[in-house]
Protein backbone atom coordinates (compact mmCIF):
# COMPACT_ATOMS: atom_id res chain seq x y z
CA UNK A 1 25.37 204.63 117.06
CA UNK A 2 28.55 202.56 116.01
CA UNK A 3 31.41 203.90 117.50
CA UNK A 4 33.57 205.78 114.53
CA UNK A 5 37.11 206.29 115.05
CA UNK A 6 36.82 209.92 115.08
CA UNK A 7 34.97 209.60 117.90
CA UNK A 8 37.43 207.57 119.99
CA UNK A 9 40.49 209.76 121.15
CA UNK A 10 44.17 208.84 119.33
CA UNK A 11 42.43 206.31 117.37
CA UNK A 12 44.13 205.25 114.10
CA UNK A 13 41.24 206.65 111.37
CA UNK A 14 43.16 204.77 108.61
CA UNK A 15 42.15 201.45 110.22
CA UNK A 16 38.72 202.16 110.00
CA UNK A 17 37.26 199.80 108.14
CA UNK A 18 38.85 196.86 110.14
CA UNK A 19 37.29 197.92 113.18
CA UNK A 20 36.21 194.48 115.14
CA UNK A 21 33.27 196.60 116.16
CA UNK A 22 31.81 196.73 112.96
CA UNK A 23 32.22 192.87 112.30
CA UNK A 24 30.34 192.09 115.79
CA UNK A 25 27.28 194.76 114.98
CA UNK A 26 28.37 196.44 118.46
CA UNK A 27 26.73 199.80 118.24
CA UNK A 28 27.40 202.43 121.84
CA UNK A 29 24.01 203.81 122.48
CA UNK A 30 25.04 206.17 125.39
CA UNK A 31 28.20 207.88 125.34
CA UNK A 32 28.37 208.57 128.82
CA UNK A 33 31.76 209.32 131.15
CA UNK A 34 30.07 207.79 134.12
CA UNK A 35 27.73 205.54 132.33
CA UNK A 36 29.03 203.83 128.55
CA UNK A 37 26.12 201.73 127.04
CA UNK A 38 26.56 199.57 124.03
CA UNK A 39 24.41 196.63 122.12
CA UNK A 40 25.71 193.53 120.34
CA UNK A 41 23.20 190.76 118.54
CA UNK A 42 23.98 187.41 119.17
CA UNK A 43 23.10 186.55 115.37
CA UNK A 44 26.31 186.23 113.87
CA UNK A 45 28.16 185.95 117.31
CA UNK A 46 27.77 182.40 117.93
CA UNK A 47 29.67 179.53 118.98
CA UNK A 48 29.47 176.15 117.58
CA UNK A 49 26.38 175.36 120.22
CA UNK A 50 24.53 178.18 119.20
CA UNK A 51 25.28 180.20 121.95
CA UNK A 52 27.06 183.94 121.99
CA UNK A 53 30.64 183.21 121.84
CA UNK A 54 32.64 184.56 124.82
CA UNK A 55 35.04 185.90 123.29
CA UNK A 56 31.80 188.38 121.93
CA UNK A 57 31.25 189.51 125.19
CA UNK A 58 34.82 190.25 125.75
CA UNK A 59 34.83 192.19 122.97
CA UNK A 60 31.43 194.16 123.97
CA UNK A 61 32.94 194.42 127.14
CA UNK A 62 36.84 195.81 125.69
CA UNK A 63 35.12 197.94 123.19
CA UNK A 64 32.61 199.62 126.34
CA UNK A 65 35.68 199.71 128.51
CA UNK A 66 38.16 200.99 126.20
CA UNK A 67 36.11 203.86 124.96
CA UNK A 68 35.21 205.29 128.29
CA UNK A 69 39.35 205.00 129.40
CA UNK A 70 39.85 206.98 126.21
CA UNK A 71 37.28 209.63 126.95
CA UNK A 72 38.74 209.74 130.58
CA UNK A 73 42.36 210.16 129.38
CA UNK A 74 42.34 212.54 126.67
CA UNK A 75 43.98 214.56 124.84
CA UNK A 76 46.88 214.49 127.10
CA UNK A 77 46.85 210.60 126.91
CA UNK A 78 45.76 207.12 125.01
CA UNK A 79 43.95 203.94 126.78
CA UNK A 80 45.58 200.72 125.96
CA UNK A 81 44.12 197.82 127.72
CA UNK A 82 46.06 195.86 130.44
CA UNK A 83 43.88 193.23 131.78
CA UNK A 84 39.66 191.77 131.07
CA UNK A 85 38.53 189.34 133.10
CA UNK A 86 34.88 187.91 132.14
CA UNK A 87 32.90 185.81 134.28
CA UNK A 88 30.01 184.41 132.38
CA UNK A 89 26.98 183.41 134.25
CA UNK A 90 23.83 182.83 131.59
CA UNK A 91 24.01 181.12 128.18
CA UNK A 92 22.22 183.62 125.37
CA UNK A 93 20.88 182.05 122.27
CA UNK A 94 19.31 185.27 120.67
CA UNK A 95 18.30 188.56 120.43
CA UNK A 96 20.32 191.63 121.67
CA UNK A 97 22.74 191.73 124.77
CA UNK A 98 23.46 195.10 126.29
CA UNK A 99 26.50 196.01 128.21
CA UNK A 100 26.71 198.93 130.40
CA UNK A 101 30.56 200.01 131.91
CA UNK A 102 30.93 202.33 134.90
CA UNK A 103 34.04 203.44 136.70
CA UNK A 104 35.60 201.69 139.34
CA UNK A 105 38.98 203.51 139.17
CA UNK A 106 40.16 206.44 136.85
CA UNK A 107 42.91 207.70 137.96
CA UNK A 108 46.51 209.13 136.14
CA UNK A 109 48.03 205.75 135.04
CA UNK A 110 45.20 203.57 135.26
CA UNK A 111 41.38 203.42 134.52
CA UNK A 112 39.23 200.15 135.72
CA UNK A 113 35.59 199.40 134.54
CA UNK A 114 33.07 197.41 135.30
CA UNK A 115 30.80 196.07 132.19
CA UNK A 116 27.70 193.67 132.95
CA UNK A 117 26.32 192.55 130.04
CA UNK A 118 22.21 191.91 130.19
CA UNK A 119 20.26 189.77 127.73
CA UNK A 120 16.68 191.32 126.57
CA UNK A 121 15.24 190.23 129.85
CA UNK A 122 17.77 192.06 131.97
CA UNK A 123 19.18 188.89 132.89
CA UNK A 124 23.20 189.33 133.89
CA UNK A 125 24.52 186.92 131.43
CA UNK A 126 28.39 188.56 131.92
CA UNK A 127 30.13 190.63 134.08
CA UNK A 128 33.72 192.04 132.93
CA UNK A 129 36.45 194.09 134.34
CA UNK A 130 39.14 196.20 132.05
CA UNK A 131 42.24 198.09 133.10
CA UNK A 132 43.33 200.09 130.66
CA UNK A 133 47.02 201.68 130.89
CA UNK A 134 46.80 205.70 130.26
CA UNK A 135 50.03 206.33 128.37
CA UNK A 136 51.56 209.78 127.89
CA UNK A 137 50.12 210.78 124.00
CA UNK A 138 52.64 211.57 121.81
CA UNK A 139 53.10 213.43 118.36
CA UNK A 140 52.92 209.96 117.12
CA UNK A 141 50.07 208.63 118.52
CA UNK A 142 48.21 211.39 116.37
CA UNK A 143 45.06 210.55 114.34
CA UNK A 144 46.44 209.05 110.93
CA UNK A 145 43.82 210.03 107.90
């Protein structure tokens, strides 16, 4: 299942269709609190060596990370991310990289994930960590249609 905006608390439903989600194929399989699991393909997601682009599994990664910070903070407030770091460890040439995100922190202010991201033979080709800032929602941050 791609991730819609309406799905996503305080997202901006009039910027659907340039969601970078969309673009990248990322689809969230498991919408999950404790456990967020989404898929990306490498097809299209290249670098100029053939290999998934980084910058793809950041996105995977901000995207996983990012969703689950919103689910944690609302209605009362909005994730905005604050800091990724990705280490990447394996080169992936094809197929279909997962990424699963648990908590490390959610707290008030602050929510921190942890997103490893598995090619098709489990194999940790990434491992990320987002802190999102939980600001205060306001009238508006409201859903624009």
């Amino acid at each position: 299942m791609t991730p819609a905006p309406e799905d996503i608390p305080g997202a901006d439903l009039a910027a659907a269709p340039e969601q970078l989600t969309s673009k990248l194929g990322i689809e969230i399989t498991r919408w999950d609190a404790d456990r967020l699991v989404g898929t990306m393909p490498v097809k299209g997601n290249r670098q100029p060596y053939g290999l998934l682009h980084g910058g793809a599994n950041a996105a995977l990664a901000e995207t996983l990370g990012s969703v689950a910070a919103a689910m944690h903070a609302a209605p009362e407030r909005l994730a905005v991310g604050l800091e990724l770091s990705c280490t990447h460890h394996r080169a992936v040439t094809e197929g279909v990289v997962t990424g699963v995100c648990t908590p490390i922190h959610r707290g008030r202010s602050t929510a921190t994930y942890e997103i490893v991201i598995t090619d098709e033979q489990d194999r940790r080709a990434c491992t990320a960590r987002l802190t999102c800032f939980l600001k205060e929602a306001t009238a508006k941050d409201q859903p624009k249609v």
